[in-house]
N, C-alpha and C. Protein backbone atom coordinates (compact mmCIF):
# COMPACT_ATOMS: atom_id res chain seq x y z
N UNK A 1 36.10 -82.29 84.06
CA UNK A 1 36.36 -81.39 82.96
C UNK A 1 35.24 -80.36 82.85
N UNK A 2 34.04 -81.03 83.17
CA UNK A 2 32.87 -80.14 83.04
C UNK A 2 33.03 -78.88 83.71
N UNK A 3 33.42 -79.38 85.49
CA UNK A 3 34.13 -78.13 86.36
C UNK A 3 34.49 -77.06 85.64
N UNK A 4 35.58 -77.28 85.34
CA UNK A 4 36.65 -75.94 84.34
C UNK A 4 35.49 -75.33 83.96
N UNK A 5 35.30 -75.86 82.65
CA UNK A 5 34.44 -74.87 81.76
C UNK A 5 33.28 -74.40 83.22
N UNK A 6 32.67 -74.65 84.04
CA UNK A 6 31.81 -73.34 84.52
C UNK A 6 32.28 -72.78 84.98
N UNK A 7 33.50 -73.04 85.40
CA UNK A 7 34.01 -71.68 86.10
C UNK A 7 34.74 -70.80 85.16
N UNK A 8 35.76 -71.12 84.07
CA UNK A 8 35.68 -70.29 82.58
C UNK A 8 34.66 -69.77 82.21
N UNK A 9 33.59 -70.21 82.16
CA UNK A 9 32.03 -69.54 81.92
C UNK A 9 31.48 -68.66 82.88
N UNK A 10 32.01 -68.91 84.60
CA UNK A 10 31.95 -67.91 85.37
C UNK A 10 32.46 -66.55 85.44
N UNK A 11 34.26 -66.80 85.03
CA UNK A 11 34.94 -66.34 85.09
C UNK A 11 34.92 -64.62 83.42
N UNK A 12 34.57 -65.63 82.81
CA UNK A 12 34.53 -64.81 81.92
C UNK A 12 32.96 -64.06 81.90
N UNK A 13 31.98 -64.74 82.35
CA UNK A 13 30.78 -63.64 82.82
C UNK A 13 30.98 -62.29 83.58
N UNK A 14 32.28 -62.47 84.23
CA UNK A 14 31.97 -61.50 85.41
C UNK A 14 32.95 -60.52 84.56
N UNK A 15 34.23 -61.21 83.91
CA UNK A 15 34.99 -60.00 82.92
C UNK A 15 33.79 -58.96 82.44
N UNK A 16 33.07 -59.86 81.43
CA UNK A 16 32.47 -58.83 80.45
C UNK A 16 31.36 -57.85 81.50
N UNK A 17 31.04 -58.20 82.76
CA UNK A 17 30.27 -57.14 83.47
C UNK A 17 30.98 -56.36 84.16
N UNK A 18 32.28 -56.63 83.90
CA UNK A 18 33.46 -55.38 84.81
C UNK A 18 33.37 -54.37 83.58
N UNK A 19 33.61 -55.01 82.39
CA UNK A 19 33.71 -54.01 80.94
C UNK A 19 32.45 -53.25 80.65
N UNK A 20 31.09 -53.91 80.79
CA UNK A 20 30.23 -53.15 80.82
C UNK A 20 29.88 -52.02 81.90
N UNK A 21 30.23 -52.07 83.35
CA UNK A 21 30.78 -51.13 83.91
C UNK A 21 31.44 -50.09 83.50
N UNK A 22 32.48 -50.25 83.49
CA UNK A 22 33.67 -49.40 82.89
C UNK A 22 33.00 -48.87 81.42
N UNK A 23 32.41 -49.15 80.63
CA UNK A 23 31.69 -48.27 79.54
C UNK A 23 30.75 -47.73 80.23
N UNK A 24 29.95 -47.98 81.12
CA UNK A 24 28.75 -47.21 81.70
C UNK A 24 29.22 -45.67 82.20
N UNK A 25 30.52 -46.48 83.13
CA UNK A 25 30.56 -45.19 83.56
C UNK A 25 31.05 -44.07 82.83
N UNK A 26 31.58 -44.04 81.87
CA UNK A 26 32.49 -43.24 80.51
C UNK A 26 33.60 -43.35 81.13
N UNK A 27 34.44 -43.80 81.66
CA UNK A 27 35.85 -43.63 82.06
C UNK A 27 36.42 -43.59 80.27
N UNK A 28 37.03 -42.73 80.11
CA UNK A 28 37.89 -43.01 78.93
C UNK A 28 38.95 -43.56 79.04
N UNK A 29 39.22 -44.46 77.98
CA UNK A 29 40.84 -45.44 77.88
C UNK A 29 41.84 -44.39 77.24
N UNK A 30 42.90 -44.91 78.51
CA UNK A 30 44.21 -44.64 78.56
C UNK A 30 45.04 -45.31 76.62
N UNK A 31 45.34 -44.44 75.91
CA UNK A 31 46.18 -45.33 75.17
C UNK A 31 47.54 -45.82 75.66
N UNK A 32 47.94 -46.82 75.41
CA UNK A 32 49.20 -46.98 75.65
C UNK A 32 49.91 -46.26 74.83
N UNK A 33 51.08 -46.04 75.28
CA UNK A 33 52.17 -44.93 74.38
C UNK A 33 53.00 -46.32 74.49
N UNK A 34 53.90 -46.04 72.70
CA UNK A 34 55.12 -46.86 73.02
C UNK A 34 56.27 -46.82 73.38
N UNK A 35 56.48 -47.36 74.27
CA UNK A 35 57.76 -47.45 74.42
C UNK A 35 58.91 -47.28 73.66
N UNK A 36 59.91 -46.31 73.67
CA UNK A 36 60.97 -46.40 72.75
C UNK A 36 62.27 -46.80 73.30
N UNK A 37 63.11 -47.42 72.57
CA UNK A 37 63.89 -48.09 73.61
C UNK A 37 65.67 -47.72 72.62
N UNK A 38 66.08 -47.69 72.52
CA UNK A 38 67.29 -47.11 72.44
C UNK A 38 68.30 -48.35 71.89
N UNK A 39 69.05 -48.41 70.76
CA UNK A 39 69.97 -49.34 69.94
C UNK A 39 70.77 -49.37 70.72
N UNK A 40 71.58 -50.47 71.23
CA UNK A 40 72.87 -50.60 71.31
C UNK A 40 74.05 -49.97 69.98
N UNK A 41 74.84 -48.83 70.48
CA UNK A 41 75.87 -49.36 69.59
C UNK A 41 76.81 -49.63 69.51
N UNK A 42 77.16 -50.57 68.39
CA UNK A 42 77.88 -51.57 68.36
C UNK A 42 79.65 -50.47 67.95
N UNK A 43 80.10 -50.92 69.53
CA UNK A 43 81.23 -50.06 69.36
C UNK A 43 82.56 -50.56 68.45
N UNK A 44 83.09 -49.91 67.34
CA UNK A 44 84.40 -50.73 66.57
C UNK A 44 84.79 -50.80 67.28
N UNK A 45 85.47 -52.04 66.71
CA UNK A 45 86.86 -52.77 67.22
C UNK A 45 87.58 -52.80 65.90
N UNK A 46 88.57 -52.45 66.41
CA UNK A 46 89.88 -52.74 64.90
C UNK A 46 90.45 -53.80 65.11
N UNK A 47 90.78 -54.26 64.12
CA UNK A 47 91.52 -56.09 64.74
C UNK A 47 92.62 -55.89 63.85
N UNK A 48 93.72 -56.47 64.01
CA UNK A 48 95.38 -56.48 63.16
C UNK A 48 95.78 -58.02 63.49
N UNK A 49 96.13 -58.20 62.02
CA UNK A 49 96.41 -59.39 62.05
C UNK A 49 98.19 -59.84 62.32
N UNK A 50 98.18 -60.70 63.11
CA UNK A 50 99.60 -61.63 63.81
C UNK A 50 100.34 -62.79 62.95
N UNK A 51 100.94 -63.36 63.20
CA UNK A 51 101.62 -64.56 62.82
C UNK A 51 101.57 -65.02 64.23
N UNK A 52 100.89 -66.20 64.94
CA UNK A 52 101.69 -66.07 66.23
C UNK A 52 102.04 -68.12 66.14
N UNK A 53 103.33 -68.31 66.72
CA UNK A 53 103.82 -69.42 67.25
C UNK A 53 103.35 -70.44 68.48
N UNK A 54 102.39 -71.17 67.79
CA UNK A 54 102.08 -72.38 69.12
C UNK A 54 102.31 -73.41 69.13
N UNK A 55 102.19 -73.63 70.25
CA UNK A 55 102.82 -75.47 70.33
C UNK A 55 101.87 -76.65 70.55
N UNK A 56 101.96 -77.50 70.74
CA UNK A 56 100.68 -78.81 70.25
C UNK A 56 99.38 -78.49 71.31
N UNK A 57 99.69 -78.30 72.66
CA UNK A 57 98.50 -77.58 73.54
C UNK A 57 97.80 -76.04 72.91
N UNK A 58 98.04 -75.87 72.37
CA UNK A 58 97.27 -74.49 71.36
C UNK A 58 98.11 -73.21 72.63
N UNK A 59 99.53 -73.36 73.07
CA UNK A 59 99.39 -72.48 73.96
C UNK A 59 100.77 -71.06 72.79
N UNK A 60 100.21 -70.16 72.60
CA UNK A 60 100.57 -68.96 71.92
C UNK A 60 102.34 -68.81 72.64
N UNK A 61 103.36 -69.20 71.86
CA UNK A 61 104.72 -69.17 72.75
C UNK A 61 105.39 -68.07 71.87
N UNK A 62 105.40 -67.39 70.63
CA UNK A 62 105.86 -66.10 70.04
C UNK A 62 104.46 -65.69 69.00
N UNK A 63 104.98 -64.30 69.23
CA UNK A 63 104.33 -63.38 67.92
C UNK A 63 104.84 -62.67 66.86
N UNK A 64 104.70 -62.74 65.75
CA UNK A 64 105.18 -61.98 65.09
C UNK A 64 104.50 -61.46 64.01
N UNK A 65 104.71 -60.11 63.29
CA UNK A 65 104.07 -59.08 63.02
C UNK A 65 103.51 -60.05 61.03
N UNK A 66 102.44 -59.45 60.77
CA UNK A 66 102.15 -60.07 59.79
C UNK A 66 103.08 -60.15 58.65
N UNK A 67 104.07 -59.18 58.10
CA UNK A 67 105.18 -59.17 57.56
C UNK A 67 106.51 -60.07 57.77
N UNK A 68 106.46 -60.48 59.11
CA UNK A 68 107.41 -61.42 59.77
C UNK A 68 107.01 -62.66 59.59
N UNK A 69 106.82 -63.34 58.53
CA UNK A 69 106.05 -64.82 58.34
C UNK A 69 107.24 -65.98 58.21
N UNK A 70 108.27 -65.05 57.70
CA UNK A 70 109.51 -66.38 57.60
C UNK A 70 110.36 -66.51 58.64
N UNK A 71 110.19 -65.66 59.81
CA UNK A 71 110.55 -65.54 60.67
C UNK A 71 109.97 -66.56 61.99
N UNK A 72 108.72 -66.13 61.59
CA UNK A 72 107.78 -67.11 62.64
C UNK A 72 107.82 -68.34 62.54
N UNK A 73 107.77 -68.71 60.55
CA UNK A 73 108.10 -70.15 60.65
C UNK A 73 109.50 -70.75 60.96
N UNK A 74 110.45 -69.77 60.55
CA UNK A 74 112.16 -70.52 61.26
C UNK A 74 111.96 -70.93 62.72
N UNK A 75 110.77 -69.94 63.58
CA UNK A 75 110.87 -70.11 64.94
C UNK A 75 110.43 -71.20 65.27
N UNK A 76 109.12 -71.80 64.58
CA UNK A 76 108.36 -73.30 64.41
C UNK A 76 109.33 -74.26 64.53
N UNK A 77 110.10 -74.13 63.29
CA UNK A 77 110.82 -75.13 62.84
C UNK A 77 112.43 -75.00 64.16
N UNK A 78 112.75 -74.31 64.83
CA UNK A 78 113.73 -74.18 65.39
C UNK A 78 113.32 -74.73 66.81
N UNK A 79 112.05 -74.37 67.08
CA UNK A 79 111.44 -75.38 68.73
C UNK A 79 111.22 -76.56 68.49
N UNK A 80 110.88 -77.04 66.96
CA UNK A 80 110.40 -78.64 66.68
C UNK A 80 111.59 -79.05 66.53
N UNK A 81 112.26 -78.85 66.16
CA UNK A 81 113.88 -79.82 65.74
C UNK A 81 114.14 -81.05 67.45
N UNK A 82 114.86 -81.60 67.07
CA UNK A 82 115.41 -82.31 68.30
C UNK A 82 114.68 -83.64 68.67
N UNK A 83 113.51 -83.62 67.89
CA UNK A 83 112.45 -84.67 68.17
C UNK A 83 111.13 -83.75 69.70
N UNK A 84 110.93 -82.66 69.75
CA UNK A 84 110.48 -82.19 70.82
C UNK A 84 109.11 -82.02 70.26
N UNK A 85 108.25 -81.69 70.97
CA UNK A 85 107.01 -81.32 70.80
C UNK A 85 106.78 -79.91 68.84
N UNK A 86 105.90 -80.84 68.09
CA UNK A 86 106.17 -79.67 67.27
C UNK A 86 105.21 -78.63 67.69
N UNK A 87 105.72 -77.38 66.50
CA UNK A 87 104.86 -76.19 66.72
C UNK A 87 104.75 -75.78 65.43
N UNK A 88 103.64 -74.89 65.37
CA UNK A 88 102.73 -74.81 64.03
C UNK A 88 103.29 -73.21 63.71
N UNK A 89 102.24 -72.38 62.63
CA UNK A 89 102.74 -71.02 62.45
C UNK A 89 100.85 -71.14 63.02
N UNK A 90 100.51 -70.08 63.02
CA UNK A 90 98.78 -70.10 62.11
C UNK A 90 98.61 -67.97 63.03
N UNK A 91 97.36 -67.60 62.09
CA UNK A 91 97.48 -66.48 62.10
C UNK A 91 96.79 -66.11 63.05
N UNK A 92 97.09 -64.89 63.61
CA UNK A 92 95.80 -64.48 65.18
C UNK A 92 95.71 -63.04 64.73
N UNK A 93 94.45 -62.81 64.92
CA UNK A 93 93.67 -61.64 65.47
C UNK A 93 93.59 -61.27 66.46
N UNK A 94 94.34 -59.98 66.42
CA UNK A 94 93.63 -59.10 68.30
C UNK A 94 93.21 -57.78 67.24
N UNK A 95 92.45 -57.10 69.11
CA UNK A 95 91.96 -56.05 68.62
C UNK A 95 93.03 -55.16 69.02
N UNK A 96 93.15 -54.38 68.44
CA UNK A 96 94.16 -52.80 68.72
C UNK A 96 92.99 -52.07 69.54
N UNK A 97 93.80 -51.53 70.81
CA UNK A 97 93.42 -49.79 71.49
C UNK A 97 94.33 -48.75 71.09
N UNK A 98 93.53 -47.72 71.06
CA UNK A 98 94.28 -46.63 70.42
C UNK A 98 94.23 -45.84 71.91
């Protein structure tokens, strides 16, 4: 352990005689300038909301428009009948491109 520290004690002797150098000679310091770096921006997205129809695997089998809600659920209720796999209503978000 002793090691380390002389050579930390070496190491840092010889720093501060590079620095006393470098003041001897007047070199003047460079400031750093900062860096400016530029925002992301955050581009909209419009989102519109769905009714959409899935079935017990979460897999999306109709859509219908948010106004169309009794529609979507007759469709639920018209794939579950028979004893078959049921299906849910629940609402989805996409984004619209214009």
């Amino acid at each position: 352990m002793a090691r380390k520290l002389v050579n930390r004690k070496a190491l840092r002797e010889e720093a501060e005689a590079a620095e006393a150098l470098e003041k001897a000679d007047g070199a003047p310091k460079k400031k750093k300038v900062p860096v400016k770096r530029k925002k992301k921006v955050a581009a909209e997205v419009r989102v519109k909301l769905f009714y959409g129809v899935f079935n017990q695997s979460l897999k999306r089998v109709a859509l219908y428009e948010f106004n169309q809600k009794k529609q979507a659920e007759k469709k639920a209720v018209e794939l579950s009948k028979d004893g078959k796999t049921p299906h849910f209503v629940q609402k989805v978000k996409e984004a619209i491109t214009e």
